[in-house]
Protein backbone atom coordinates (compact mmCIF):
# COMPACT_ATOMS: atom_id res chain seq x y z
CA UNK A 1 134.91 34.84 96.42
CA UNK A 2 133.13 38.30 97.12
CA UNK A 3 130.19 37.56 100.08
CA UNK A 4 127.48 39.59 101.61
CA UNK A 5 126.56 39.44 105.04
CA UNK A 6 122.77 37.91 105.71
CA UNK A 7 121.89 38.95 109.30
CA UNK A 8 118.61 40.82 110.00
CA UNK A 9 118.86 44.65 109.41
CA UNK A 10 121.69 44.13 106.93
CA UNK A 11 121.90 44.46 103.31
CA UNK A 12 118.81 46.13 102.91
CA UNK A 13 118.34 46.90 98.68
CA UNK A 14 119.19 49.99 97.37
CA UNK A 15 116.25 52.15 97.64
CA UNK A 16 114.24 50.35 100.03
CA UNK A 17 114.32 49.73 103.72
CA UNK A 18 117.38 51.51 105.47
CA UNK A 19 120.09 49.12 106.45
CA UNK A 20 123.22 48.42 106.36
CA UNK A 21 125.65 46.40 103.92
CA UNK A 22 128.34 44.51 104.18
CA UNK A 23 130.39 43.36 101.59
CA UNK A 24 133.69 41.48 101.61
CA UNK A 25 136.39 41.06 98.68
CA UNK A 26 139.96 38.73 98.35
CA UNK A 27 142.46 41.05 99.00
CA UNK A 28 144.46 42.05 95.58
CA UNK A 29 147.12 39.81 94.79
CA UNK A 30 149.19 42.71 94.12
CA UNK A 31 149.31 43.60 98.16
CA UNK A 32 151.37 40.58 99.01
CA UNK A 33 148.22 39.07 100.85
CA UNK A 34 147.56 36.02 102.21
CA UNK A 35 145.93 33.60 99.85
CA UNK A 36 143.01 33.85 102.40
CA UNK A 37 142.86 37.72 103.62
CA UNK A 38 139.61 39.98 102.58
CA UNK A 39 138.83 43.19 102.75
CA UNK A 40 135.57 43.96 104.02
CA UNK A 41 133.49 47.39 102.88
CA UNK A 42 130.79 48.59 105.73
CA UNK A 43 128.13 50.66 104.07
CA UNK A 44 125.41 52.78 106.11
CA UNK A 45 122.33 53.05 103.19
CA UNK A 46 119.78 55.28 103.88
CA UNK A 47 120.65 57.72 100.74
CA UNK A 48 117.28 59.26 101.43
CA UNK A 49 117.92 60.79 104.37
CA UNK A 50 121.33 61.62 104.22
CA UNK A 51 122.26 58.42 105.47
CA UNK A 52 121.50 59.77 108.66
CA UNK A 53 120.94 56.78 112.20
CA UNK A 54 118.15 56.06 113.08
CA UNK A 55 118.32 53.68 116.26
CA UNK A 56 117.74 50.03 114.29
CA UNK A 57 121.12 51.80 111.83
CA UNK A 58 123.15 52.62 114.81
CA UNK A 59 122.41 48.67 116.17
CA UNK A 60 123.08 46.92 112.47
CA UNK A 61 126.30 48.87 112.06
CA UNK A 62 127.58 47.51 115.61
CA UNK A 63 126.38 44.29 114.75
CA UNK A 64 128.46 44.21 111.41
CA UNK A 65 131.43 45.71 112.74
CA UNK A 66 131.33 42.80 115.64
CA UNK A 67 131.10 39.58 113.03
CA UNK A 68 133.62 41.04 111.07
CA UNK A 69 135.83 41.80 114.48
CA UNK A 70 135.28 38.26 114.89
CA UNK A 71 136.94 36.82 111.15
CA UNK A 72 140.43 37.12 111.11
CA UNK A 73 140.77 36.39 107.34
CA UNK A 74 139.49 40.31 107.18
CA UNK A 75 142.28 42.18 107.53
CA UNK A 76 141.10 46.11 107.21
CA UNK A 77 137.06 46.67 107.15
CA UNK A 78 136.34 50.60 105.24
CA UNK A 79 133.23 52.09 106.16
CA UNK A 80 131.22 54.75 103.93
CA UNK A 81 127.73 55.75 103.29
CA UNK A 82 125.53 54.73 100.01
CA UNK A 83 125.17 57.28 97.31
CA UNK A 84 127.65 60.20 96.67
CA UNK A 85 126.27 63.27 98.79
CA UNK A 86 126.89 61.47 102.06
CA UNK A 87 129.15 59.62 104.17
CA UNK A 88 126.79 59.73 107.56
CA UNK A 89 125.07 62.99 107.78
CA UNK A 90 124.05 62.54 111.65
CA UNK A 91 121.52 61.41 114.01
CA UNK A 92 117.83 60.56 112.87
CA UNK A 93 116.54 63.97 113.58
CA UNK A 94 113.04 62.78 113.31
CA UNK A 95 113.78 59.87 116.41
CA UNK A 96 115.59 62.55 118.26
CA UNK A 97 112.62 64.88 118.21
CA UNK A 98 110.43 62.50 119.65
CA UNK A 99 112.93 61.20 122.61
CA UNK A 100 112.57 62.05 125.93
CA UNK A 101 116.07 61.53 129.09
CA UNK A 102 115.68 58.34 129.11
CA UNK A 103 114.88 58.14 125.24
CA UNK A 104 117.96 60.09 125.07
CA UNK A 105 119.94 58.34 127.02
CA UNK A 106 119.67 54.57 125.16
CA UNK A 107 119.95 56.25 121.78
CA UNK A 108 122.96 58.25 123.01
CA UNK A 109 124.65 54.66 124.62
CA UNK A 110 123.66 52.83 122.03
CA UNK A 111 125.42 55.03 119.06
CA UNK A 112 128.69 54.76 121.39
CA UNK A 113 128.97 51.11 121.86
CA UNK A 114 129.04 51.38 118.44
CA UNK A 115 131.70 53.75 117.88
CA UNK A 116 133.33 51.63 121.20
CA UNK A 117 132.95 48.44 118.70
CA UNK A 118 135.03 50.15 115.87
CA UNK A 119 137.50 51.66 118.25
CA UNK A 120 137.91 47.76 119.56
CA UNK A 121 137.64 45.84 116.51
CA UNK A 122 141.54 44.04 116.09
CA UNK A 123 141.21 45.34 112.27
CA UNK A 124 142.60 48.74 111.17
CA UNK A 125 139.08 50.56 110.31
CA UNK A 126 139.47 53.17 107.31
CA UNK A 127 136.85 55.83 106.95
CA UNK A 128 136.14 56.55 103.61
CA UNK A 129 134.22 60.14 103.95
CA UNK A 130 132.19 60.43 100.75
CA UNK A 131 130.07 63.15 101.22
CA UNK A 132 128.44 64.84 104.65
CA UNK A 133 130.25 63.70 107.82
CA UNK A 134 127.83 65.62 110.17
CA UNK A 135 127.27 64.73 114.27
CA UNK A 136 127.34 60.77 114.26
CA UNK A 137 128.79 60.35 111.44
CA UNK A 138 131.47 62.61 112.27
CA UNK A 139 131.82 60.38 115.76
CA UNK A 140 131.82 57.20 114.02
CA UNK A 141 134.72 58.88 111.58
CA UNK A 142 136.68 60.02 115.00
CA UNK A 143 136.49 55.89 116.26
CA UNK A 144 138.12 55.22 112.83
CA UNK A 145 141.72 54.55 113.00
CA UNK A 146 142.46 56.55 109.64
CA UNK A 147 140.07 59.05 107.52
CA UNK A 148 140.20 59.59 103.92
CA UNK A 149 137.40 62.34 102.51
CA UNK A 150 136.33 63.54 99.12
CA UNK A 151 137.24 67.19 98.63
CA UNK A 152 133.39 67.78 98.37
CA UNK A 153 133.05 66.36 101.77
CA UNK A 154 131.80 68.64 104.45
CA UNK A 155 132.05 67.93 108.49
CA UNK A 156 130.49 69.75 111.64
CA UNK A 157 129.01 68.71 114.71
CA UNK A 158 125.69 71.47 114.72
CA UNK A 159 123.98 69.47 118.16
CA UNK A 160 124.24 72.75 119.96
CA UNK A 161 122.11 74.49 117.12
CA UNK A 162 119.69 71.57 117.99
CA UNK A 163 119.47 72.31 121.34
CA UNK A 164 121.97 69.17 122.62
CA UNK A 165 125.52 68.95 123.54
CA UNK A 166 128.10 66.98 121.65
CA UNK A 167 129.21 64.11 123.71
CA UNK A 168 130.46 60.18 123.39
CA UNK A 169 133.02 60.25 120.60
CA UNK A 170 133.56 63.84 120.50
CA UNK A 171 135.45 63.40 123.27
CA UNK A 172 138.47 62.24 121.00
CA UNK A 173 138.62 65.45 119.56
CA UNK A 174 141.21 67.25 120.92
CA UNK A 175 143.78 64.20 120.61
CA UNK A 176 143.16 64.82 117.15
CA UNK A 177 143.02 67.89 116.73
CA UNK A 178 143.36 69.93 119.53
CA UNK A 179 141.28 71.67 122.48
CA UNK A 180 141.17 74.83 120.74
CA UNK A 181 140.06 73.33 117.45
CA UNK A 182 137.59 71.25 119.09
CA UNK A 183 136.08 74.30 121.22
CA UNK A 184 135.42 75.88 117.60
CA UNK A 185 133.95 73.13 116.27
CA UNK A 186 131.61 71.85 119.35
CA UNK A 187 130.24 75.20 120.48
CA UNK A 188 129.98 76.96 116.90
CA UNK A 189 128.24 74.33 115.35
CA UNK A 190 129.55 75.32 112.34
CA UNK A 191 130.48 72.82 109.37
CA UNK A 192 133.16 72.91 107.35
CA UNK A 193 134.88 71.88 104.15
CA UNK A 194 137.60 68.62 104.02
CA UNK A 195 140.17 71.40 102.93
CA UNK A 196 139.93 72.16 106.75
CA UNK A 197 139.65 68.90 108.16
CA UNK A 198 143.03 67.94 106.36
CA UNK A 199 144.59 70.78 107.75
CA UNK A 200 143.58 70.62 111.58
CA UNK A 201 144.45 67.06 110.65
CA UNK A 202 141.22 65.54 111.33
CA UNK A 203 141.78 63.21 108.02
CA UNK A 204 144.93 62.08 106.96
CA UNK A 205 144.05 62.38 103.33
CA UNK A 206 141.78 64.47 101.02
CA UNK A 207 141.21 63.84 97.13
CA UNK A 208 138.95 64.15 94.50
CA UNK A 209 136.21 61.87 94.99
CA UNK A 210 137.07 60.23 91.85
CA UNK A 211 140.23 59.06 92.86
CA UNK A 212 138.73 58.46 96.74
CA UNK A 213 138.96 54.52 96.66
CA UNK A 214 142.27 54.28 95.17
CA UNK A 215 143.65 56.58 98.45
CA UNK A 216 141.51 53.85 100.48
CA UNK A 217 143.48 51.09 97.96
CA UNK A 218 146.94 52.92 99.14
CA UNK A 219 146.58 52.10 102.90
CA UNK A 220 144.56 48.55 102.42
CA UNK A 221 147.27 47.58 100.43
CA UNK A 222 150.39 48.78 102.96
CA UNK A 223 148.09 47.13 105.43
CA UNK A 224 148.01 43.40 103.87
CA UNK A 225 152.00 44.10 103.15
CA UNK A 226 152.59 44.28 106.79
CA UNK A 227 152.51 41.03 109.35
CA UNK A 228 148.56 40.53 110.38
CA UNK A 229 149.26 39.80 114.55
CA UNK A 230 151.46 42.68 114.08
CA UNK A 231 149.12 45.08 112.58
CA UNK A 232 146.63 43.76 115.26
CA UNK A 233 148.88 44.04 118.38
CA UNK A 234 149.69 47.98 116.69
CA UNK A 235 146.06 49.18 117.01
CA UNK A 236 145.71 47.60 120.58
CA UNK A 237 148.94 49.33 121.68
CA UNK A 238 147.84 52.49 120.09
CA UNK A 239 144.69 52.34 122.02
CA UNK A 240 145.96 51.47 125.23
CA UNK A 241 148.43 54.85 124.56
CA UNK A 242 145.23 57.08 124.17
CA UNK A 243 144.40 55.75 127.86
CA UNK A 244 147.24 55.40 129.79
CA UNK A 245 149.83 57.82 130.92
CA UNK A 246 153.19 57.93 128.88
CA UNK A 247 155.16 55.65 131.11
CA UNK A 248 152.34 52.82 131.30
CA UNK A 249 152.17 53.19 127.20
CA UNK A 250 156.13 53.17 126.76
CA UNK A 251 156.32 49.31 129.35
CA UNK A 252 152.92 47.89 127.67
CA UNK A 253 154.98 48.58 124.27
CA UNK A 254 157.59 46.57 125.81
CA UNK A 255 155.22 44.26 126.56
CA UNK A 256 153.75 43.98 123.25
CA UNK A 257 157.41 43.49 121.77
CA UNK A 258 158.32 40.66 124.05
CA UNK A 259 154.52 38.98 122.98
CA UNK A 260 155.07 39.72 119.38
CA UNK A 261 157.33 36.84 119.22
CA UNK A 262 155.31 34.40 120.50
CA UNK A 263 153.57 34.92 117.00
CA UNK A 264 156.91 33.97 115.41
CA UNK A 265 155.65 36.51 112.99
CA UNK A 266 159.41 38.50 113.71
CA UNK A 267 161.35 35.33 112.89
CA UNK A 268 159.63 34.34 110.13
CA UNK A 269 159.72 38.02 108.45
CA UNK A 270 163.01 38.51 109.38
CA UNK A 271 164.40 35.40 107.78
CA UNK A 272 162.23 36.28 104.46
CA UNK A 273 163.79 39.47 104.52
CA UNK A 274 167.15 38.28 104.91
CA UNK A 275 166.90 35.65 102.29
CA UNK A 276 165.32 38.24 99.88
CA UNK A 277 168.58 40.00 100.47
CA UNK A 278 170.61 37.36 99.69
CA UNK A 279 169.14 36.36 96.24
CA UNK A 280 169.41 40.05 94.86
């Protein structure tokens, strides 16, 4: 059965205090799932302002992404932003005004332990990019492990036309899409459309936002296909790759081979497959 997450500064209604929601589904028979495995949807809601994060947002989102981290029946959490015009449209401009260096400083921290809490989580997270993906939000799309945007989405990191540099997350820019790419983006300030973020391969996917969750549906259900400690032991290899040089990533991959079959996830797909074989 469908639950909703009841800690404080979570599920706020629609339309009244900014919070953030949580809201977790059976995976669809149709994906070859386990009889147990959910799906869980992340929303930031704060429509009003863009769904732009404050400090309390920043903290609720880290705290949702952690109890979910922390329930292996989930087996891919999606995060997106309430209403249709906006997937995170950046910092709380309004808090940041008012902050001072050491104001600055716990705000700034605080927003990347919670991009450090996506990047961490065991689950595959899937941005789905609804609408404005602007400064933080386009940080907490860059922690994601895969990106899917609305062809009316627009992204840009403007800080410097607020007087700040980009920093934290925007440091995993050029692995995804280059130095040069990420110089334009950082010290222009200028946005642009998803048609360009497809193509400098920021997001791996771009539709009309009609048809956005069924792109998200495409990946969660290749995901709940695939062998869960496998898909785990994946992301953890892939991050360790993004810190280590390329001969440390190639023996921790051996590593992670040898480990995989203490699972006995290999034998036991292996065997299905096999038999599979046999009866066609």
């Amino acid at each position: 059965m469908p639950d909703r997450a009841n800690a404080p500064g979570v599920n706020a209604p629609d339309g009244e205090t900014p919070g953030v929601k949580v809201f977790c589904r059976a995976a669809d028979p149709a994906w070859q799932a386990g009889a147990d495995d959910r799906i869980a949807t992340v929303t930031v809601d704060n429509s009003a302002r863009l769904n732009c994060l404050s400090s309390s947002l920043v903290s609720a989102l880290r705290e949702a992404i952690n109890r979910l981290a922390a329930d292996l029946t989930v087996r891919a959490i999606v995060v997106s932003g309430a209403g249709e015009r906006s997937f995170i449209g950046g910092a709380d401009l309004r808090e940041l005004g008012s902050l001072d260096h050491d104001g600055g400083r716990l705000y700034i921290t605080n927003l990347h332990k919670t991009c450090d809490a996506i990047r961490n989580a065991p689950q595959p997270v899937i941005a789905r990019v609804n609408g404005f993906c602007l400064g933080a939000g386009l940080e907490v799309a860059a922690a994601c492990d895969m990106r899917a945007a609305a062809d009316t989405a627009v992204f840009g990191m403007p800080e410097v036309h607020m007087g700040l540099p980009s920093v934290i997350e925007a440091a995993l820019l050029p692995g995804l899409v280059g130095w040069g790419r990420t110089r334009e983006i950082l010290i222009t300030g200028e946005t642009f459309p998803a048609s360009e973020a497809l193509e400098m391969r920021f997001v791996e996917r771009v539709v009309g936002a009609g048809d956005l969750d069924a792109a998200v549906d495409r990946w969660l259900a290749a995901i709940c296909r695939a062998a869960p400690e496998a898909v785990r032991a994946q992301k953890r290899l892939i991050n360790r790759w993004q810190r280590v040089s390329v001969d440390e990533g190639i023996y921790a991959g051996i590593d992670a081979l040898a480990e995989a079959y203490d699972t006995g996830e290999p034998q036991a797909r292996i065997e299905a497959f096999f038999a599979a074989k046999t009866k066609r």
